[in-house]
PDB file of N, CA and C in Angstrom:
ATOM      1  N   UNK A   1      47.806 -16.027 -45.490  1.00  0.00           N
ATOM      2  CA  UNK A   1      46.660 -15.943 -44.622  1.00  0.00           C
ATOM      3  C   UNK A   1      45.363 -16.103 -45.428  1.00  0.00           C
ATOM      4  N   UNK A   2      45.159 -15.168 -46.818  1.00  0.00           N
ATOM      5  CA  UNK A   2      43.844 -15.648 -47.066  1.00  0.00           C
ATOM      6  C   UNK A   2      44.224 -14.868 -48.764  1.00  0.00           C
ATOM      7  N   UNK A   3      42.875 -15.334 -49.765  1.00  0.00           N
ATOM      8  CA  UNK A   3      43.477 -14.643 -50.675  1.00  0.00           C
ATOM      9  C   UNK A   3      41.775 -13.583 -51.397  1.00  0.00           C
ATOM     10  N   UNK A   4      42.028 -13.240 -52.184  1.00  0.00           N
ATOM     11  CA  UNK A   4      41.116 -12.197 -52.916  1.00  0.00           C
ATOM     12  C   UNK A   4      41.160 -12.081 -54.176  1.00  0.00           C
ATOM     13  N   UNK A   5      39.613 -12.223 -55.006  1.00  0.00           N
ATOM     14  CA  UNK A   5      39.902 -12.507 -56.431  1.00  0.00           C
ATOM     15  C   UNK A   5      38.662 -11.533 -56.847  1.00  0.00           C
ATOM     16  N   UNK A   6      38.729 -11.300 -58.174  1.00  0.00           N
ATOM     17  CA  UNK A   6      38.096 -10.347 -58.850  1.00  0.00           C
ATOM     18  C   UNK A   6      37.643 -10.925 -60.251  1.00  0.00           C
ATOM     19  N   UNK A   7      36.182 -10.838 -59.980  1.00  0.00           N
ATOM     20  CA  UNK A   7      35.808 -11.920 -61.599  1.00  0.00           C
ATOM     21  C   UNK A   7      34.648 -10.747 -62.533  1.00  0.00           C
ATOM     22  N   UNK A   8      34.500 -11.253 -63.044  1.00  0.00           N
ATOM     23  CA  UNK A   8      33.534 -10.552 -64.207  1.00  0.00           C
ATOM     24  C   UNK A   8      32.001 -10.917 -64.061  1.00  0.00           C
ATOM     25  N   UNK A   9      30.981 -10.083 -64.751  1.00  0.00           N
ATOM     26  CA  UNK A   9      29.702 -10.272 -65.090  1.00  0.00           C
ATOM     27  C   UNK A   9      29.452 -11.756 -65.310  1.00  0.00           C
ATOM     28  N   UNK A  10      30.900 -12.633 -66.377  1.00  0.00           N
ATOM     29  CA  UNK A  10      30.299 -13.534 -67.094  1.00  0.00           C
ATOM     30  C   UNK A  10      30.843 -14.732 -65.665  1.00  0.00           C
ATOM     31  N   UNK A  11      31.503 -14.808 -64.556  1.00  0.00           N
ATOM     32  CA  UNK A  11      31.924 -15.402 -63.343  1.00  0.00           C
ATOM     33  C   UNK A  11      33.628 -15.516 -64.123  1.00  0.00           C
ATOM     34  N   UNK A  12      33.913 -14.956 -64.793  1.00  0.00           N
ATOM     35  CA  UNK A  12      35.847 -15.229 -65.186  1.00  0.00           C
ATOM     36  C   UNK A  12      36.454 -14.176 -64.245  1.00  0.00           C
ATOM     37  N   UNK A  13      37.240 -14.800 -63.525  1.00  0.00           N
ATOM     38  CA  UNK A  13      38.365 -14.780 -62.675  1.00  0.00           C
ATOM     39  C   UNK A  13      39.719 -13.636 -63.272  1.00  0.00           C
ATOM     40  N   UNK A  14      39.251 -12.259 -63.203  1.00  0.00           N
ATOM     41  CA  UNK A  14      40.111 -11.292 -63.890  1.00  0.00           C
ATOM     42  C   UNK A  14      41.427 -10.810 -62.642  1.00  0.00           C
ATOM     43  N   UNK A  15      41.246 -11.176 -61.313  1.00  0.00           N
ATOM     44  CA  UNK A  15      42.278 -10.464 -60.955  1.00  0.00           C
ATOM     45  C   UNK A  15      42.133 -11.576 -59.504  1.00  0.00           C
ATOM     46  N   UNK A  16      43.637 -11.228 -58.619  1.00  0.00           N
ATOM     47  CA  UNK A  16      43.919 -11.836 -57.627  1.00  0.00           C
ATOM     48  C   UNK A  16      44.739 -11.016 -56.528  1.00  0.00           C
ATOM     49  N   UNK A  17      44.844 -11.087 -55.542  1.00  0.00           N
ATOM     50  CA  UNK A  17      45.494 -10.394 -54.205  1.00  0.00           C
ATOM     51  C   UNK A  17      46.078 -11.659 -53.283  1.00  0.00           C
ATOM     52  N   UNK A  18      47.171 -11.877 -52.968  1.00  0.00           N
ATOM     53  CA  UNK A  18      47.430 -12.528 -51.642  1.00  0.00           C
ATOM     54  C   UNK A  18      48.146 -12.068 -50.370  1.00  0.00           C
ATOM     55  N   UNK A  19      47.279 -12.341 -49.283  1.00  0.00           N
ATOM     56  CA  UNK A  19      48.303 -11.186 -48.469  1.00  0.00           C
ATOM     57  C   UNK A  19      48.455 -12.550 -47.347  1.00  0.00           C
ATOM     58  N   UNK A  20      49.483 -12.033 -46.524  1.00  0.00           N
ATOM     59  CA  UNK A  20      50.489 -12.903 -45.624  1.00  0.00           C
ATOM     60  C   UNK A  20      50.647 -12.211 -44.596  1.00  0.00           C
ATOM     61  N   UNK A  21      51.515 -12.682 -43.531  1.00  0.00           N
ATOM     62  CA  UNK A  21      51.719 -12.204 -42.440  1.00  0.00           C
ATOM     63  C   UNK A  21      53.387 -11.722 -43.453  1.00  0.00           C
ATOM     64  N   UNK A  22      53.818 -10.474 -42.392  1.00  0.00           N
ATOM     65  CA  UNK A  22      55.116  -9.663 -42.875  1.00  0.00           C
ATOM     66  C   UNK A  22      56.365 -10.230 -43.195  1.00  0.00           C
ATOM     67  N   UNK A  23      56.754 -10.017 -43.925  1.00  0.00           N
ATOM     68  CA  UNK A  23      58.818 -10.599 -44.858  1.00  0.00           C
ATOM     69  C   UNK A  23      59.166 -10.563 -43.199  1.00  0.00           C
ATOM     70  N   UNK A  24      59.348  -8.976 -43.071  1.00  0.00           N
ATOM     71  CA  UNK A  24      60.242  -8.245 -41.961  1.00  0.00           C
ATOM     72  C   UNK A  24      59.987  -8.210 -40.998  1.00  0.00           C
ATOM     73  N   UNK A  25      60.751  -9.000 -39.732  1.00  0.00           N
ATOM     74  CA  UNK A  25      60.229  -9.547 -38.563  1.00  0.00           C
ATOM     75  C   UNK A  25      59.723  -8.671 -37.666  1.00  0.00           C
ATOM     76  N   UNK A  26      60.507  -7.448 -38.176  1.00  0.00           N
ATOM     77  CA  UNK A  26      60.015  -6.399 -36.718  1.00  0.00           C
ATOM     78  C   UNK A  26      58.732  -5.650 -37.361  1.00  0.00           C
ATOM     79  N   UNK A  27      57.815  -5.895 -37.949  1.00  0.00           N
ATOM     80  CA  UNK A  27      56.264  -5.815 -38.251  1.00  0.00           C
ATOM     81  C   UNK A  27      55.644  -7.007 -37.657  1.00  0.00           C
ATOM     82  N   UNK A  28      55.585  -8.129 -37.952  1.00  0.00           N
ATOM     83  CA  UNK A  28      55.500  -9.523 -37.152  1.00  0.00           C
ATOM     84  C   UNK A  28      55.096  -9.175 -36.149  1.00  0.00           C
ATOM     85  N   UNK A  29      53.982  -8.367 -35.452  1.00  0.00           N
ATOM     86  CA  UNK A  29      53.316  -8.412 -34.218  1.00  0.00           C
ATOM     87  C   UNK A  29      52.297  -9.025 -34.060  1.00  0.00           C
ATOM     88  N   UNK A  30      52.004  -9.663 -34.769  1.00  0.00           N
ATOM     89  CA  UNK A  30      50.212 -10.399 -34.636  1.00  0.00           C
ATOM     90  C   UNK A  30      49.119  -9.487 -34.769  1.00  0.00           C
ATOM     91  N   UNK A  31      49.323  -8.959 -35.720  1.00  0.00           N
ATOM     92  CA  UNK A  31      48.215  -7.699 -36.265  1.00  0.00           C
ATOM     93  C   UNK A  31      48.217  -7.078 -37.636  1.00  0.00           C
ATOM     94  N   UNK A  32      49.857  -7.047 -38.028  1.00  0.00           N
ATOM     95  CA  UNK A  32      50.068  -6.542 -38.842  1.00  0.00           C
ATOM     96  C   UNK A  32      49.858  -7.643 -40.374  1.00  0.00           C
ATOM     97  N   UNK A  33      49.548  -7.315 -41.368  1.00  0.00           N
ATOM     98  CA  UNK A  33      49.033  -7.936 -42.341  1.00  0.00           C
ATOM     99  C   UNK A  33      49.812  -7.278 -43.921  1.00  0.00           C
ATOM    100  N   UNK A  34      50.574  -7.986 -45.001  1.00  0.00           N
ATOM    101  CA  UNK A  34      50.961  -7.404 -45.625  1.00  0.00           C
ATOM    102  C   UNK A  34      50.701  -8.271 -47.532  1.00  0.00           C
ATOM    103  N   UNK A  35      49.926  -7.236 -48.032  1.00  0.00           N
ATOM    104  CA  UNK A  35      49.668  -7.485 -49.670  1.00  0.00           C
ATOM    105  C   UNK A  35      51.280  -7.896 -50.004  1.00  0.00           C
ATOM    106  N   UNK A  36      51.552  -9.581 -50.034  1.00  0.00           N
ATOM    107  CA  UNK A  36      52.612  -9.899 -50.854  1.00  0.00           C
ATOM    108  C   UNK A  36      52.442  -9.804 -52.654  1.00  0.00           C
ATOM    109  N   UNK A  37      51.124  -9.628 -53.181  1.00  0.00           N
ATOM    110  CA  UNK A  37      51.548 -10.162 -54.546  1.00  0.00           C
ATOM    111  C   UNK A  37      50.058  -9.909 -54.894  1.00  0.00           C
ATOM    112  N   UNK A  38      50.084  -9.218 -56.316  1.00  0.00           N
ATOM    113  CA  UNK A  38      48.584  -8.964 -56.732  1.00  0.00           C
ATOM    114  C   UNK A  38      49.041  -9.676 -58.213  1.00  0.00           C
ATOM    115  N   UNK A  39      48.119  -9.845 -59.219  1.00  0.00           N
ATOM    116  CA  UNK A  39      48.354 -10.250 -60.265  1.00  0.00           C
ATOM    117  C   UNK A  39      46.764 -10.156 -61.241  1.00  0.00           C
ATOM    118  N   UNK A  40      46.862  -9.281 -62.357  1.00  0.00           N
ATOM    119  CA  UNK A  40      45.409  -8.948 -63.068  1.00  0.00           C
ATOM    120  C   UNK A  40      46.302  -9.476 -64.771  1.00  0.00           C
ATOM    121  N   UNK A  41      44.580  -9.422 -65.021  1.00  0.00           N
ATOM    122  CA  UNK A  41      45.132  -9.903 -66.859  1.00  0.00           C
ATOM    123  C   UNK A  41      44.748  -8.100 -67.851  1.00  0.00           C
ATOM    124  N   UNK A  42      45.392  -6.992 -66.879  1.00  0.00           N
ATOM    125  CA  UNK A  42      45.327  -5.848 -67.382  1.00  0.00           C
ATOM    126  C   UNK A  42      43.999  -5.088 -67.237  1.00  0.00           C
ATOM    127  N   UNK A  43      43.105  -5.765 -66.487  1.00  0.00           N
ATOM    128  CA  UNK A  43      41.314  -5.337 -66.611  1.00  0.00           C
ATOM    129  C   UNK A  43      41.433  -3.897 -66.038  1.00  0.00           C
ATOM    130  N   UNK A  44      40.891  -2.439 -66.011  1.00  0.00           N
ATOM    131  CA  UNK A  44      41.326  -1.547 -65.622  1.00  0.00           C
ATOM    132  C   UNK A  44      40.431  -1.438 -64.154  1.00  0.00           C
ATOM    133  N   UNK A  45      41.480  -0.750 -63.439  1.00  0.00           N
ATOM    134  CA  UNK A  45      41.045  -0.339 -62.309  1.00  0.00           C
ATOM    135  C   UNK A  45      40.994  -1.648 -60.807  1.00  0.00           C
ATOM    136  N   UNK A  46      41.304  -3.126 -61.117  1.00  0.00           N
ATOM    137  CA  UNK A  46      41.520  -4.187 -60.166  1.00  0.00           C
ATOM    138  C   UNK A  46      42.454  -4.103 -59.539  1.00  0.00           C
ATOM    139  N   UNK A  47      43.726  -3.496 -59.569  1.00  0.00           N
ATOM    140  CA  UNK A  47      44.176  -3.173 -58.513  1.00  0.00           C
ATOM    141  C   UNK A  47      43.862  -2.753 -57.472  1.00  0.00           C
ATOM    142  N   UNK A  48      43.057  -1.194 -57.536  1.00  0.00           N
ATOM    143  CA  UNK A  48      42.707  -0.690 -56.498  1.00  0.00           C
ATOM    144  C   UNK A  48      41.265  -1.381 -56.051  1.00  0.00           C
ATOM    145  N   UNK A  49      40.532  -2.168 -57.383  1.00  0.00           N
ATOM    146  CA  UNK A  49      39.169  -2.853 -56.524  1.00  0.00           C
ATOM    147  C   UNK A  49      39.824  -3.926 -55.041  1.00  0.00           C
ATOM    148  N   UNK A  50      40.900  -4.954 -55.526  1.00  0.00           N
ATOM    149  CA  UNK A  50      41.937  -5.622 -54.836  1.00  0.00           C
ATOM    150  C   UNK A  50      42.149  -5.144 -53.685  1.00  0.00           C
ATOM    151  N   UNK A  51      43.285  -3.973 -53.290  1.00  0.00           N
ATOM    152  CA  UNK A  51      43.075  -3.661 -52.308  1.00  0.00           C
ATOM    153  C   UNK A  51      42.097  -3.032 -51.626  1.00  0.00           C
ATOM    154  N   UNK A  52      41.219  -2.634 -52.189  1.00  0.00           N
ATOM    155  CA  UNK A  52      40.422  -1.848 -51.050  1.00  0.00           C
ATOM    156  C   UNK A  52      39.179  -3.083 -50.595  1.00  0.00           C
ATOM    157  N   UNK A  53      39.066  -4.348 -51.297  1.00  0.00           N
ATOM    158  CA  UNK A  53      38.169  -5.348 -50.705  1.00  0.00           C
ATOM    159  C   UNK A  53      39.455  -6.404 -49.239  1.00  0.00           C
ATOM    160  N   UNK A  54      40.740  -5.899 -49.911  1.00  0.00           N
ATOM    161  CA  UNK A  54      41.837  -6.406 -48.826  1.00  0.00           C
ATOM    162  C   UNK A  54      41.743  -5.733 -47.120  1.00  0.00           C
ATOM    163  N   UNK A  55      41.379  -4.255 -47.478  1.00  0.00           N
ATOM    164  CA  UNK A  55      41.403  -3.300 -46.412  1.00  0.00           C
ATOM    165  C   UNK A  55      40.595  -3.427 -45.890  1.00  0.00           C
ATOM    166  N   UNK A  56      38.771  -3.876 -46.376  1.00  0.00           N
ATOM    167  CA  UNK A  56      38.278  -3.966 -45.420  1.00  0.00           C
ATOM    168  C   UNK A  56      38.023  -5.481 -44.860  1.00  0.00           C
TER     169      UNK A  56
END
């Protein structure tokens, strides 16, 4: 569906989020939204920057 990235002061591209519609069909309602795959080069704390720019 869409994706989310996390860069630095200098504009470098330190972290990523992609989220999708659900694996498991019985979530599959047309609403539900699910973080398949995050991926950082260790920068601390982009995970949770990741999801919480996902959440809103």
């Amino acid at each position: 569906m869409f994706c989310v990235g996390a860069a630095d002061d200098a504009g470098v591209l330190r972290a990523v989020a992609m989220v999708s519609l659900p694996v498991a069909r019985m979530y599959d309602n047309g609403q539900t939204l699910e973080v398949t795959r995050t991926s950082t080069d260790g920068v601390r704390n982009a995970n949770s920057l990741l999801y919480g720019a996902v959440w809103r």
